[in-house]
PDB file of N, CA and C in Angstrom:
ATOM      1  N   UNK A   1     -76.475  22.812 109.862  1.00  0.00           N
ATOM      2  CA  UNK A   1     -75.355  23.417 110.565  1.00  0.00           C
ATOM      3  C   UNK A   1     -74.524  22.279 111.142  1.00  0.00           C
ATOM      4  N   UNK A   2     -73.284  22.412 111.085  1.00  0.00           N
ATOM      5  CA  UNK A   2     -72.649  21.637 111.273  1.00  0.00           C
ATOM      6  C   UNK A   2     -71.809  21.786 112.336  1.00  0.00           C
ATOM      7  N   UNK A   3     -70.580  20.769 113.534  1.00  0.00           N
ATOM      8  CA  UNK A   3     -69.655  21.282 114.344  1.00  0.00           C
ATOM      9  C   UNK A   3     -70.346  22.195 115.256  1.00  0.00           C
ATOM     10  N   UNK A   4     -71.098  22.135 115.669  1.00  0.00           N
ATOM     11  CA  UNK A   4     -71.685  23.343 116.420  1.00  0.00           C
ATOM     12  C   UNK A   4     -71.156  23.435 118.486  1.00  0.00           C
ATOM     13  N   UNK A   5     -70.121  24.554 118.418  1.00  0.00           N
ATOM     14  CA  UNK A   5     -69.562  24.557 119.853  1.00  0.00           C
ATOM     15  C   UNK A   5     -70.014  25.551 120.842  1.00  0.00           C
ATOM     16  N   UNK A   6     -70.260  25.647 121.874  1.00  0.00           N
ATOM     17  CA  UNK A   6     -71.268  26.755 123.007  1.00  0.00           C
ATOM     18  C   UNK A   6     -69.248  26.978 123.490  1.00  0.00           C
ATOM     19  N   UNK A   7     -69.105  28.222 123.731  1.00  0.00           N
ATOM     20  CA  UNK A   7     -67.990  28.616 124.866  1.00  0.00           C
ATOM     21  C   UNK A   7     -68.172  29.641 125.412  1.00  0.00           C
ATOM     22  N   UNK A   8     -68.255  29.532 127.003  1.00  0.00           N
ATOM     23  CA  UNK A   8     -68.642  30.461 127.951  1.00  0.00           C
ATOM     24  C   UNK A   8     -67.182  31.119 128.262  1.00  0.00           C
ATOM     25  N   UNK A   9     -67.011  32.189 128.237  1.00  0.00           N
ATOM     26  CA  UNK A   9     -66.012  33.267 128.678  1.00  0.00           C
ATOM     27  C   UNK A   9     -66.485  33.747 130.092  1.00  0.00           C
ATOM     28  N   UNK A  10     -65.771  32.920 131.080  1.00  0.00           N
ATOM     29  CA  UNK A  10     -65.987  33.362 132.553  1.00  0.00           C
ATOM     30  C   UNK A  10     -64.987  33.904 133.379  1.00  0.00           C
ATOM     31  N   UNK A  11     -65.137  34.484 134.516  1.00  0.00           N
ATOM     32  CA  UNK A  11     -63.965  35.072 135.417  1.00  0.00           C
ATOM     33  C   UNK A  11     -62.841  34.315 135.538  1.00  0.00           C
ATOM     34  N   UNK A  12     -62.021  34.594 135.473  1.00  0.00           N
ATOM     35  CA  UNK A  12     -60.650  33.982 135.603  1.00  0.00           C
ATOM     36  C   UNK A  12     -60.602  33.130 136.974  1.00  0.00           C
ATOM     37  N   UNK A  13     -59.918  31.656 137.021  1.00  0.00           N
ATOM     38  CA  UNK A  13     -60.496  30.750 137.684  1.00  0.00           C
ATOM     39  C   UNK A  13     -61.569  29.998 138.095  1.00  0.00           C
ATOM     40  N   UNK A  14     -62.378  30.252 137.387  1.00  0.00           N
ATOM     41  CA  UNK A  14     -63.621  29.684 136.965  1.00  0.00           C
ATOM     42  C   UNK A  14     -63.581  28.176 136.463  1.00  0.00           C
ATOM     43  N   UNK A  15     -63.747  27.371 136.696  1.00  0.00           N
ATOM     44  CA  UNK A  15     -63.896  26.137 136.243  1.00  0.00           C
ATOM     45  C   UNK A  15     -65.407  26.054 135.281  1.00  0.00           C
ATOM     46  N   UNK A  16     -65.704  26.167 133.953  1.00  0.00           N
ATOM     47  CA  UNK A  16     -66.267  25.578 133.038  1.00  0.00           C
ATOM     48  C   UNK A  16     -66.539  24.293 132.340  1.00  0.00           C
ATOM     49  N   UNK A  17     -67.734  24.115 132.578  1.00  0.00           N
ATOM     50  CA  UNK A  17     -68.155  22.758 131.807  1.00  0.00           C
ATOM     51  C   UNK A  17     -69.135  22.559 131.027  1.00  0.00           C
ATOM     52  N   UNK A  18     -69.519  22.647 129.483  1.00  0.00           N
ATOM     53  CA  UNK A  18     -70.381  21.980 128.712  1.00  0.00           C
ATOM     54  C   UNK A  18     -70.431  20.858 127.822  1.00  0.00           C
ATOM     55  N   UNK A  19     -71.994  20.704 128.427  1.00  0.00           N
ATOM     56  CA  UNK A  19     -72.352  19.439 127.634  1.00  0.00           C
ATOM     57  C   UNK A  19     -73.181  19.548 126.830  1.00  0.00           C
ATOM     58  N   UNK A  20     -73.354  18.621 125.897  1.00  0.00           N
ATOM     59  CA  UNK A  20     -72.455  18.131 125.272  1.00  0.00           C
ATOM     60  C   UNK A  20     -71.160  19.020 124.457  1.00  0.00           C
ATOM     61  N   UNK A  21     -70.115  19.010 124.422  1.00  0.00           N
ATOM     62  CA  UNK A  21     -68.738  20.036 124.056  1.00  0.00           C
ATOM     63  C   UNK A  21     -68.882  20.269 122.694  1.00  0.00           C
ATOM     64  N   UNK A  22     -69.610  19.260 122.115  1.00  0.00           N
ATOM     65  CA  UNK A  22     -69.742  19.836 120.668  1.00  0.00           C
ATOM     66  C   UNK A  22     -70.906  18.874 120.016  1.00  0.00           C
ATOM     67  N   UNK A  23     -71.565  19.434 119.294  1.00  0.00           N
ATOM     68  CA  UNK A  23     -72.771  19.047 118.453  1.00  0.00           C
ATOM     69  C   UNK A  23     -72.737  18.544 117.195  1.00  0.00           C
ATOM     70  N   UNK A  24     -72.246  17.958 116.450  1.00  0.00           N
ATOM     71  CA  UNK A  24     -72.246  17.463 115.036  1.00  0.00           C
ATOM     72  C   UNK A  24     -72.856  18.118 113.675  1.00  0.00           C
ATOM     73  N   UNK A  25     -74.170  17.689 114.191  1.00  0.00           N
ATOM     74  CA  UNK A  25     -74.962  18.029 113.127  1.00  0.00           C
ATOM     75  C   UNK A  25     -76.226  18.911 113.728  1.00  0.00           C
ATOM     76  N   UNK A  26     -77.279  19.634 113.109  1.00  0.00           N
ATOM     77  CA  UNK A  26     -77.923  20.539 113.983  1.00  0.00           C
ATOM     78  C   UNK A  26     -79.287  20.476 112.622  1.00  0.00           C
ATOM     79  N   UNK A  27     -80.177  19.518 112.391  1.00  0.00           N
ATOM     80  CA  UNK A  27     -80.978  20.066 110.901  1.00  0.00           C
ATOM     81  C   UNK A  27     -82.369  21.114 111.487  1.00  0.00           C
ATOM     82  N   UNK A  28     -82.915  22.088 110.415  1.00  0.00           N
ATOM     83  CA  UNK A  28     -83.221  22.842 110.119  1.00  0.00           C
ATOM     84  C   UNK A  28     -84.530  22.675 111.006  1.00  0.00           C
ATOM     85  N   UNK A  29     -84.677  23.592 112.259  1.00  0.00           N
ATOM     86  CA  UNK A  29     -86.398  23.455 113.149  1.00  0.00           C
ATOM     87  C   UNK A  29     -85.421  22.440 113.898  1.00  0.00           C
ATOM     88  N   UNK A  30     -84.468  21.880 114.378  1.00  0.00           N
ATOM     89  CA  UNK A  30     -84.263  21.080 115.239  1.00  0.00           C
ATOM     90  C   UNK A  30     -83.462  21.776 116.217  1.00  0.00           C
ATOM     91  N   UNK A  31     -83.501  21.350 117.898  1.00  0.00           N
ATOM     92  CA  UNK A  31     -83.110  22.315 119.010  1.00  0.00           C
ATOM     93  C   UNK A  31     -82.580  20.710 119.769  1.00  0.00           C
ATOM     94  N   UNK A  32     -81.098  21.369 120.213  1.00  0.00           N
ATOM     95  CA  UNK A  32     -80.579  20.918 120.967  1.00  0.00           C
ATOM     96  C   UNK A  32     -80.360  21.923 122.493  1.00  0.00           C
ATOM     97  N   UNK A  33     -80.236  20.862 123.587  1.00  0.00           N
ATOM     98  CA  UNK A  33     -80.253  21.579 125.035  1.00  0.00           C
ATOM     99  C   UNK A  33     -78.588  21.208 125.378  1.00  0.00           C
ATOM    100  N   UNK A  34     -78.443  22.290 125.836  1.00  0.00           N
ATOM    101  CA  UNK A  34     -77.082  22.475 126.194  1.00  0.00           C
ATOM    102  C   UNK A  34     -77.018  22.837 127.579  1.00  0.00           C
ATOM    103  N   UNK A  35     -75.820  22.170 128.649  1.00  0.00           N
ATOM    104  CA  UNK A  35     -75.895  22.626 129.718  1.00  0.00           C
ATOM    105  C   UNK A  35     -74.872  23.256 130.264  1.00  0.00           C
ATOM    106  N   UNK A  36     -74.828  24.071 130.502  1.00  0.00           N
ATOM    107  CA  UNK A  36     -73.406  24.696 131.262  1.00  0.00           C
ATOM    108  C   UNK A  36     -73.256  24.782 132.658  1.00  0.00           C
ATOM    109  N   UNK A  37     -72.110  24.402 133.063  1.00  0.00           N
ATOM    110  CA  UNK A  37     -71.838  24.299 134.648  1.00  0.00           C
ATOM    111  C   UNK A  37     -70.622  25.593 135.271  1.00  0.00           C
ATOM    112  N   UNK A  38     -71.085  26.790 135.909  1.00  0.00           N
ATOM    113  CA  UNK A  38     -69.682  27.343 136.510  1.00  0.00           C
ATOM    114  C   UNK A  38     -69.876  26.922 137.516  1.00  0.00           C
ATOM    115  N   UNK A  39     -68.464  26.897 137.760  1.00  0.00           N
ATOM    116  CA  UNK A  39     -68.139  26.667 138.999  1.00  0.00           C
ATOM    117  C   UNK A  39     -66.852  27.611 139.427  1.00  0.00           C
ATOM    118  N   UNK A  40     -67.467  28.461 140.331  1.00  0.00           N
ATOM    119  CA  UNK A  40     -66.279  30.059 141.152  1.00  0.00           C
ATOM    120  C   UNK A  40     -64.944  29.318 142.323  1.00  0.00           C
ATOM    121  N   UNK A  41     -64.148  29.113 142.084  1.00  0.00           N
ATOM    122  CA  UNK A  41     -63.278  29.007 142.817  1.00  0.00           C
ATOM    123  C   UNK A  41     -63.476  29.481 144.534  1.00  0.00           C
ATOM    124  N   UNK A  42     -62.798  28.367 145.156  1.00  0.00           N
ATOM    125  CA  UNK A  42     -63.116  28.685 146.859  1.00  0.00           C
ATOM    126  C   UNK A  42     -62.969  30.113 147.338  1.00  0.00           C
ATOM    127  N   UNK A  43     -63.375  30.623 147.747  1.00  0.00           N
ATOM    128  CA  UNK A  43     -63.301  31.857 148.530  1.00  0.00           C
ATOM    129  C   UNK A  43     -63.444  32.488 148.136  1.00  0.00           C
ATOM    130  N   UNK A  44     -64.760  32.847 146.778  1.00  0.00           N
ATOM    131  CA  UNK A  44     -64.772  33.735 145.853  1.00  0.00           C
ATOM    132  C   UNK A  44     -65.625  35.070 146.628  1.00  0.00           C
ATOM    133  N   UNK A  45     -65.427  36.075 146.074  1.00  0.00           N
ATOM    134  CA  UNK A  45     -66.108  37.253 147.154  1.00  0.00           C
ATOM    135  C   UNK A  45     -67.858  37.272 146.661  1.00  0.00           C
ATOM    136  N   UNK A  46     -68.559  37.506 147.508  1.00  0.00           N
ATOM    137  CA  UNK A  46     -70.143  37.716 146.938  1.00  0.00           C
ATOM    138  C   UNK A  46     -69.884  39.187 146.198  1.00  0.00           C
ATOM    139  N   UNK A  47     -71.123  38.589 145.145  1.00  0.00           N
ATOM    140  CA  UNK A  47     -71.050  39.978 144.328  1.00  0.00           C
ATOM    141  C   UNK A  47     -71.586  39.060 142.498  1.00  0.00           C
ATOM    142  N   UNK A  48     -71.557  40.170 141.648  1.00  0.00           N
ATOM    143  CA  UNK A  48     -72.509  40.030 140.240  1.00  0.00           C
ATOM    144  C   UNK A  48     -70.954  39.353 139.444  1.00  0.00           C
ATOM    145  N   UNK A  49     -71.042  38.623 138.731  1.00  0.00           N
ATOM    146  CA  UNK A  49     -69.887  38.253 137.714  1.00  0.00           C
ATOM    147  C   UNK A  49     -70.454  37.704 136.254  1.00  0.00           C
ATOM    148  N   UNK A  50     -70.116  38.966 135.589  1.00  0.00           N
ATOM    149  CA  UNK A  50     -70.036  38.577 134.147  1.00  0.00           C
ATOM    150  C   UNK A  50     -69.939  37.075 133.106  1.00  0.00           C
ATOM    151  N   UNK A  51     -70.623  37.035 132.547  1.00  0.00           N
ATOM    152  CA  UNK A  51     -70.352  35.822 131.431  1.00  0.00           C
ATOM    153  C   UNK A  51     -70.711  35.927 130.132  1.00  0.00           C
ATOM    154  N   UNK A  52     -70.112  35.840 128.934  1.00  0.00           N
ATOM    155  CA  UNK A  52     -70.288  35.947 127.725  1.00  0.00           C
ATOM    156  C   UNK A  52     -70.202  34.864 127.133  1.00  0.00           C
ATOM    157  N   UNK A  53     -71.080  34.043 126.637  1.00  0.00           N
ATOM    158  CA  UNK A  53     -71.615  32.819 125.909  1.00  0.00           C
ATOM    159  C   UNK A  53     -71.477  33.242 124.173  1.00  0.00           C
ATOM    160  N   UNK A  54     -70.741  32.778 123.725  1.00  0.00           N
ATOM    161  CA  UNK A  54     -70.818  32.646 122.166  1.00  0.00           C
ATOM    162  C   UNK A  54     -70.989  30.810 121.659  1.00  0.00           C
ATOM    163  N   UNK A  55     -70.709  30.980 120.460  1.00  0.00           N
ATOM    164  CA  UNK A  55     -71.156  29.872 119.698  1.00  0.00           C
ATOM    165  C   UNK A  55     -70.073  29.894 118.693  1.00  0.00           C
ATOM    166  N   UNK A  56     -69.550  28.589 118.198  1.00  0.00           N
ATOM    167  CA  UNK A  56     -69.356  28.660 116.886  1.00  0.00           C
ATOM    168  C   UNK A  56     -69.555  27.714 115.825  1.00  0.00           C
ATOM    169  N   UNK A  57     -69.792  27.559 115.052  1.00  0.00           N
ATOM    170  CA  UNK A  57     -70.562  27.226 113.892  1.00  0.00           C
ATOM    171  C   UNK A  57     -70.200  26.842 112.455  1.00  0.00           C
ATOM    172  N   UNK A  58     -70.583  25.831 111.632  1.00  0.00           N
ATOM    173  CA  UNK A  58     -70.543  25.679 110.368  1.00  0.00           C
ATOM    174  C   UNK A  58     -71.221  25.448 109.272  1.00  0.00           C
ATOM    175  N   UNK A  59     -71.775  25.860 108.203  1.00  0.00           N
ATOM    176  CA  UNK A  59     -72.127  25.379 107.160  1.00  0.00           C
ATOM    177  C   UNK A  59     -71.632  24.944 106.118  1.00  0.00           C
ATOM    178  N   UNK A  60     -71.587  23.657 105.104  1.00  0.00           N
ATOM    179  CA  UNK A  60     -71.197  24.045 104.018  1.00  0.00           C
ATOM    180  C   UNK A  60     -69.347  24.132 104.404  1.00  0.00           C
ATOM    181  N   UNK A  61     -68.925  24.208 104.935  1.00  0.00           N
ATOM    182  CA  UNK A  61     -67.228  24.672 105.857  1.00  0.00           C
ATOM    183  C   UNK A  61     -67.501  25.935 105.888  1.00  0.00           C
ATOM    184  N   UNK A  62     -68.147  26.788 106.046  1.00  0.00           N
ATOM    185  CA  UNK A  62     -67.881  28.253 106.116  1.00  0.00           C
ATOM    186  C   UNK A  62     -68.489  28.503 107.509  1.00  0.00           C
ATOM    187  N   UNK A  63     -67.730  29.575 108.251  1.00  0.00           N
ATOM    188  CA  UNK A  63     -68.256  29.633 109.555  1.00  0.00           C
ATOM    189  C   UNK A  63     -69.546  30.630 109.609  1.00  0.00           C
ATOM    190  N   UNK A  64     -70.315  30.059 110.395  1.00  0.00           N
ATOM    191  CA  UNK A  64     -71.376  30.997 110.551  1.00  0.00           C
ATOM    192  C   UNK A  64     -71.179  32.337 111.823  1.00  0.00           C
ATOM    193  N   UNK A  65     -71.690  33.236 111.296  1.00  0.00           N
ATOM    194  CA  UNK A  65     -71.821  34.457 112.153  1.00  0.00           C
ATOM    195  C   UNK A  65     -73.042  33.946 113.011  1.00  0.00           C
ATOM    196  N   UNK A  66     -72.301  34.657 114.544  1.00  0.00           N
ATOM    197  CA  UNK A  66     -73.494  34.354 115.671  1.00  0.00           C
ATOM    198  C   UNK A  66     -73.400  35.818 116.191  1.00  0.00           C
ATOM    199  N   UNK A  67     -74.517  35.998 117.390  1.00  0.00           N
ATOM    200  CA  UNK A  67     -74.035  36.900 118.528  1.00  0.00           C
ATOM    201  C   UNK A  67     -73.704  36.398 119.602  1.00  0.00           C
ATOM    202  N   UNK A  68     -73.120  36.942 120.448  1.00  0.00           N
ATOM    203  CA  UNK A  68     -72.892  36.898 121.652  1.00  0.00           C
ATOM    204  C   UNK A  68     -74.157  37.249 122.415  1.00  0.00           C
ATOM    205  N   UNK A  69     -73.882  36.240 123.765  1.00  0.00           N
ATOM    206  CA  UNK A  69     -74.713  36.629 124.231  1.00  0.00           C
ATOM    207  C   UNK A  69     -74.163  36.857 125.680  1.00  0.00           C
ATOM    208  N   UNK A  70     -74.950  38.113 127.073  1.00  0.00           N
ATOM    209  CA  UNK A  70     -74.218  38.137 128.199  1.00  0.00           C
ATOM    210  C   UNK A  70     -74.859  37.512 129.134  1.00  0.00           C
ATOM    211  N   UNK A  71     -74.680  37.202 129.983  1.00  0.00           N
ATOM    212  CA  UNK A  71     -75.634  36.918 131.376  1.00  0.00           C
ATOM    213  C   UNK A  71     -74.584  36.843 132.874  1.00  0.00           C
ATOM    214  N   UNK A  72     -75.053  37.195 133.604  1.00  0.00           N
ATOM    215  CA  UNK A  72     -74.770  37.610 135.090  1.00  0.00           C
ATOM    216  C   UNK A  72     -75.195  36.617 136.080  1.00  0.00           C
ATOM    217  N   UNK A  73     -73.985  36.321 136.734  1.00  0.00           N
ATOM    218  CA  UNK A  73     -74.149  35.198 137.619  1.00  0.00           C
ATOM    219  C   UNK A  73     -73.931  36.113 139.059  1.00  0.00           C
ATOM    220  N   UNK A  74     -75.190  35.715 139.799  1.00  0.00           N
ATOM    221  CA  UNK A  74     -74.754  36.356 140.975  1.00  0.00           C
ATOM    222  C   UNK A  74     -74.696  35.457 142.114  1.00  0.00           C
ATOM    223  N   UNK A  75     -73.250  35.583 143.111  1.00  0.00           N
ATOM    224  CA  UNK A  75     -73.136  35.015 143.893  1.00  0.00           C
ATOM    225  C   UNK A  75     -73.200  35.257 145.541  1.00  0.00           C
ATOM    226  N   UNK A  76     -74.176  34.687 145.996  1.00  0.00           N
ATOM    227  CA  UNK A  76     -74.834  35.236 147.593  1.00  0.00           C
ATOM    228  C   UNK A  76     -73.102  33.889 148.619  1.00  0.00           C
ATOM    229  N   UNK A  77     -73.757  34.721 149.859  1.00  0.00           N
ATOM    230  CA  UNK A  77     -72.793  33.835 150.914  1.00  0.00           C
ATOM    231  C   UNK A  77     -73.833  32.704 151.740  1.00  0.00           C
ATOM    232  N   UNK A  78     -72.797  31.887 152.175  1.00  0.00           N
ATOM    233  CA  UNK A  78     -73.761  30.502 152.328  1.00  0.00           C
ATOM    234  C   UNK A  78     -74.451  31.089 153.751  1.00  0.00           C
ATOM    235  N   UNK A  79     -75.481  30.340 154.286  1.00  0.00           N
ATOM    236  CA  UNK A  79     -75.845  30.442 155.515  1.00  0.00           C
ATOM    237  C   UNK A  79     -75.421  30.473 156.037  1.00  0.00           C
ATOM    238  N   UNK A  80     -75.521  30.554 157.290  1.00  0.00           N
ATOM    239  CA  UNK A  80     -74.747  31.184 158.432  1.00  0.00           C
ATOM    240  C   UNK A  80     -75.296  30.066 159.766  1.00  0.00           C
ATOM    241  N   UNK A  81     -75.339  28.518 159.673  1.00  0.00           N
ATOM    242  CA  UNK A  81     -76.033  27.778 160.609  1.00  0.00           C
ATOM    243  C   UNK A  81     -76.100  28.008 161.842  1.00  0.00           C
ATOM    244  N   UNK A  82     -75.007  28.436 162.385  1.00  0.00           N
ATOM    245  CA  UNK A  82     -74.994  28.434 163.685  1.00  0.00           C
ATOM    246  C   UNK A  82     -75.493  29.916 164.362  1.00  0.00           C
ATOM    247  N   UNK A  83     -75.501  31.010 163.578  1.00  0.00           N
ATOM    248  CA  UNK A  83     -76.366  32.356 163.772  1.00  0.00           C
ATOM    249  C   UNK A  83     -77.840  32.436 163.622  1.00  0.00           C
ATOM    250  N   UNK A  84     -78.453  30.830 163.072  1.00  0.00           N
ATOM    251  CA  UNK A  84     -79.776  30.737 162.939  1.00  0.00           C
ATOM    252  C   UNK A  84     -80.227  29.902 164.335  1.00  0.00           C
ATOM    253  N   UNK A  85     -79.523  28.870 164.430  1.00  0.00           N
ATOM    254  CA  UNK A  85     -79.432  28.380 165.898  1.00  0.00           C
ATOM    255  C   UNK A  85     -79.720  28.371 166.533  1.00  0.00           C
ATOM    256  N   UNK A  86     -78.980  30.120 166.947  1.00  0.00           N
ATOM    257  CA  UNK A  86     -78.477  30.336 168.269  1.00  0.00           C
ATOM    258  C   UNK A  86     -79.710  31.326 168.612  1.00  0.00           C
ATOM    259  N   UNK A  87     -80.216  32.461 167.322  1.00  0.00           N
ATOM    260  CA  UNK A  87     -81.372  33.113 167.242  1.00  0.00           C
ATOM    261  C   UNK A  87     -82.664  32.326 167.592  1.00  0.00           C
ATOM    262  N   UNK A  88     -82.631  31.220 166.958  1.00  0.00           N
ATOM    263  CA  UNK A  88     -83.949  30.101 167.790  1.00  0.00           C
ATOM    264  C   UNK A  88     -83.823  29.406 168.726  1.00  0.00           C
ATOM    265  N   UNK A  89     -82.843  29.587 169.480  1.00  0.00           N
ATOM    266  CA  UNK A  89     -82.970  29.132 170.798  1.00  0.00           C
ATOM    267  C   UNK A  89     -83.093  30.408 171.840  1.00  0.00           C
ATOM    268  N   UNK A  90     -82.759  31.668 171.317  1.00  0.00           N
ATOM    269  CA  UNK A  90     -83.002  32.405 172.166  1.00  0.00           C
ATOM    270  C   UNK A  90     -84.650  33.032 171.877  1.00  0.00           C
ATOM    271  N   UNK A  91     -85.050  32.944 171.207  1.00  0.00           N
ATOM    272  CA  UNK A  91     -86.700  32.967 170.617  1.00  0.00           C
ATOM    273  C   UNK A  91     -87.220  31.893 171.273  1.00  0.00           C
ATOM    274  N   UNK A  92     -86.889  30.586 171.481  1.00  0.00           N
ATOM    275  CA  UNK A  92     -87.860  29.833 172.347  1.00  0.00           C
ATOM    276  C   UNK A  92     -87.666  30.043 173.715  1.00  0.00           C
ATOM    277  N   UNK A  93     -86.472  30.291 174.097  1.00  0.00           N
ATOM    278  CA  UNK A  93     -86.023  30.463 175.715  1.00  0.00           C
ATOM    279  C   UNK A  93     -86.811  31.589 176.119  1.00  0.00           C
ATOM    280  N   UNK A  94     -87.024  33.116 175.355  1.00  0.00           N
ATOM    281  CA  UNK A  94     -87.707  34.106 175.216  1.00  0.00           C
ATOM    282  C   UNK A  94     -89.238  33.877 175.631  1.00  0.00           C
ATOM    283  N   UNK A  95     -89.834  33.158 174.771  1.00  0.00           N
ATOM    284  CA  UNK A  95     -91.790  32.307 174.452  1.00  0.00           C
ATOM    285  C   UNK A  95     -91.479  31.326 175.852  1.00  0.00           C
ATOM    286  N   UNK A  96     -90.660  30.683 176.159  1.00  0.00           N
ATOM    287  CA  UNK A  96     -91.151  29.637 177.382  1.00  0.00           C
ATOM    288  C   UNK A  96     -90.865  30.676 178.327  1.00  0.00           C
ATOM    289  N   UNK A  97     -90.013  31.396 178.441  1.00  0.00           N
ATOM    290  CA  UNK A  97     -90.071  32.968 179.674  1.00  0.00           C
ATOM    291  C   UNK A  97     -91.105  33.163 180.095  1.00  0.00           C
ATOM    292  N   UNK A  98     -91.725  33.934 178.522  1.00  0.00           N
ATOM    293  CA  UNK A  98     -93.047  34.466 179.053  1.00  0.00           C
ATOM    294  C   UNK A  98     -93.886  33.774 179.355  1.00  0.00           C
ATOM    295  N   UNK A  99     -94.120  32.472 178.958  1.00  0.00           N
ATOM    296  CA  UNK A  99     -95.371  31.330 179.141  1.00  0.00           C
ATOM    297  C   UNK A  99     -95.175  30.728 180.547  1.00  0.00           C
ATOM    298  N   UNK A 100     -94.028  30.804 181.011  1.00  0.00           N
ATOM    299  CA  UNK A 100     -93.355  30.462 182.444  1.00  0.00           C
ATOM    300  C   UNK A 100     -93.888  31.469 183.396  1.00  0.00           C
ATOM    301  N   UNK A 101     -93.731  32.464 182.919  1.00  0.00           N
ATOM    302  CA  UNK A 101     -94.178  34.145 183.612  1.00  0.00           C
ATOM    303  C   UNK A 101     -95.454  33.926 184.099  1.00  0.00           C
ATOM    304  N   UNK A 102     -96.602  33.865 182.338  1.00  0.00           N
ATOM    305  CA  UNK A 102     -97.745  34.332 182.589  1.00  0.00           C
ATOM    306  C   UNK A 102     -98.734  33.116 183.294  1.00  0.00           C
ATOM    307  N   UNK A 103     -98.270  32.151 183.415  1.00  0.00           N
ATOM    308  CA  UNK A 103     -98.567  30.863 184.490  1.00  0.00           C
ATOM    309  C   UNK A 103     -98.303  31.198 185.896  1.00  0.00           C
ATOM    310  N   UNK A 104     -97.501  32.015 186.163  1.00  0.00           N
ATOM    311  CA  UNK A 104     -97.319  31.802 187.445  1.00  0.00           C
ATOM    312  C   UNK A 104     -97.861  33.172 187.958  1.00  0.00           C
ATOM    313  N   UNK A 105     -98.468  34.272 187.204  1.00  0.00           N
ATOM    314  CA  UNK A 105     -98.943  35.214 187.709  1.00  0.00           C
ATOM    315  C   UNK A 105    -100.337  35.088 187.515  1.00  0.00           C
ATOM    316  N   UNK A 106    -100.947  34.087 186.914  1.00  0.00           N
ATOM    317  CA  UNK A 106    -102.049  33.854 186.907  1.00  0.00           C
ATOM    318  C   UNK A 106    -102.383  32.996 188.229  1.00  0.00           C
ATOM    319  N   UNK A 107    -101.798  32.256 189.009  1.00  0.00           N
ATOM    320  CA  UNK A 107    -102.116  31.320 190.047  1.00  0.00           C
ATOM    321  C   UNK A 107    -102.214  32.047 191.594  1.00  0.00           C
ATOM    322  N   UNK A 108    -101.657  33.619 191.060  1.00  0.00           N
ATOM    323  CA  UNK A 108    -101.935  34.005 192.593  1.00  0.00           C
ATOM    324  C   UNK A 108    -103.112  34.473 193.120  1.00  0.00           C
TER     325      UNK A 108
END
C-alpha cells in the first residue's frame, strides 16, 4: 500500500494534527502508529464531540476502499482550585474546632 493518509474530520475550529501526515509505503503484516492531536478552541463548552477518522490509500495507483471510523471526544471543565482550597481549609478549621473543643472539655 502505498501514500497512505489518516484525516480526522473534527468540530469546526478544531485545530488538527497528524503524525506522521503521510506514510509512503505500508508492506504486507507491517503496522505503522499514528498519532493524532485535537485540540478544541478556547472556551469550548463541556460536552461529547464527534470525530470521524478516515484514511486514504493506494495500490498499484488505484485507490483503496477504507471505512470510516467514529470516536467521541469528551470534554470535562478544568478544576476549580480555589473551590478545593477553600473546602480544605474549612475541613481543617472544622477537625482543629473539634480537637480544640474536645481538649478543653476533657480538662474540667
Amino acid at each position: 500500500v502505498d501514500n497512505i493518509r489518516l484525516h480526522a474530520d473534527a468540530p469546526s475550529d478544531w485545530q488538527v494534527t497528524v503524525t506522521p501526515a503521510l506514510t509512503q509505503r505500508l508492506e504486507p503484516g507491517a503496522q505503522v502508529r499514528v498519532a493524532v492531536k485535537l485540540a478544541p478552541p478556547a472556551g469550548v463548552a463541556v460536552g461529547d464531540y464527534p470525530v470521524r477518522l478516515s484514511t486514504e490509500a493506494y495500490a498499484d495507483n488505484r485507490r483503496i476502499e477504507s471505512h470510516d471510523q467514529s470516536a467521541r471526544i469528551h470534554v470535562v471543565a478544568p478544576p476549580n482550585w480555589l473551590g478545593t482550597g477553600l473546602l480544605l481549609t474549612l475541613l481543617l478549621a472544622v477537625v482543629g474546632g473539634l480537637v480544640w473543643w474536645g481538649v478543653r472539655v476533657t480538662r474540667r
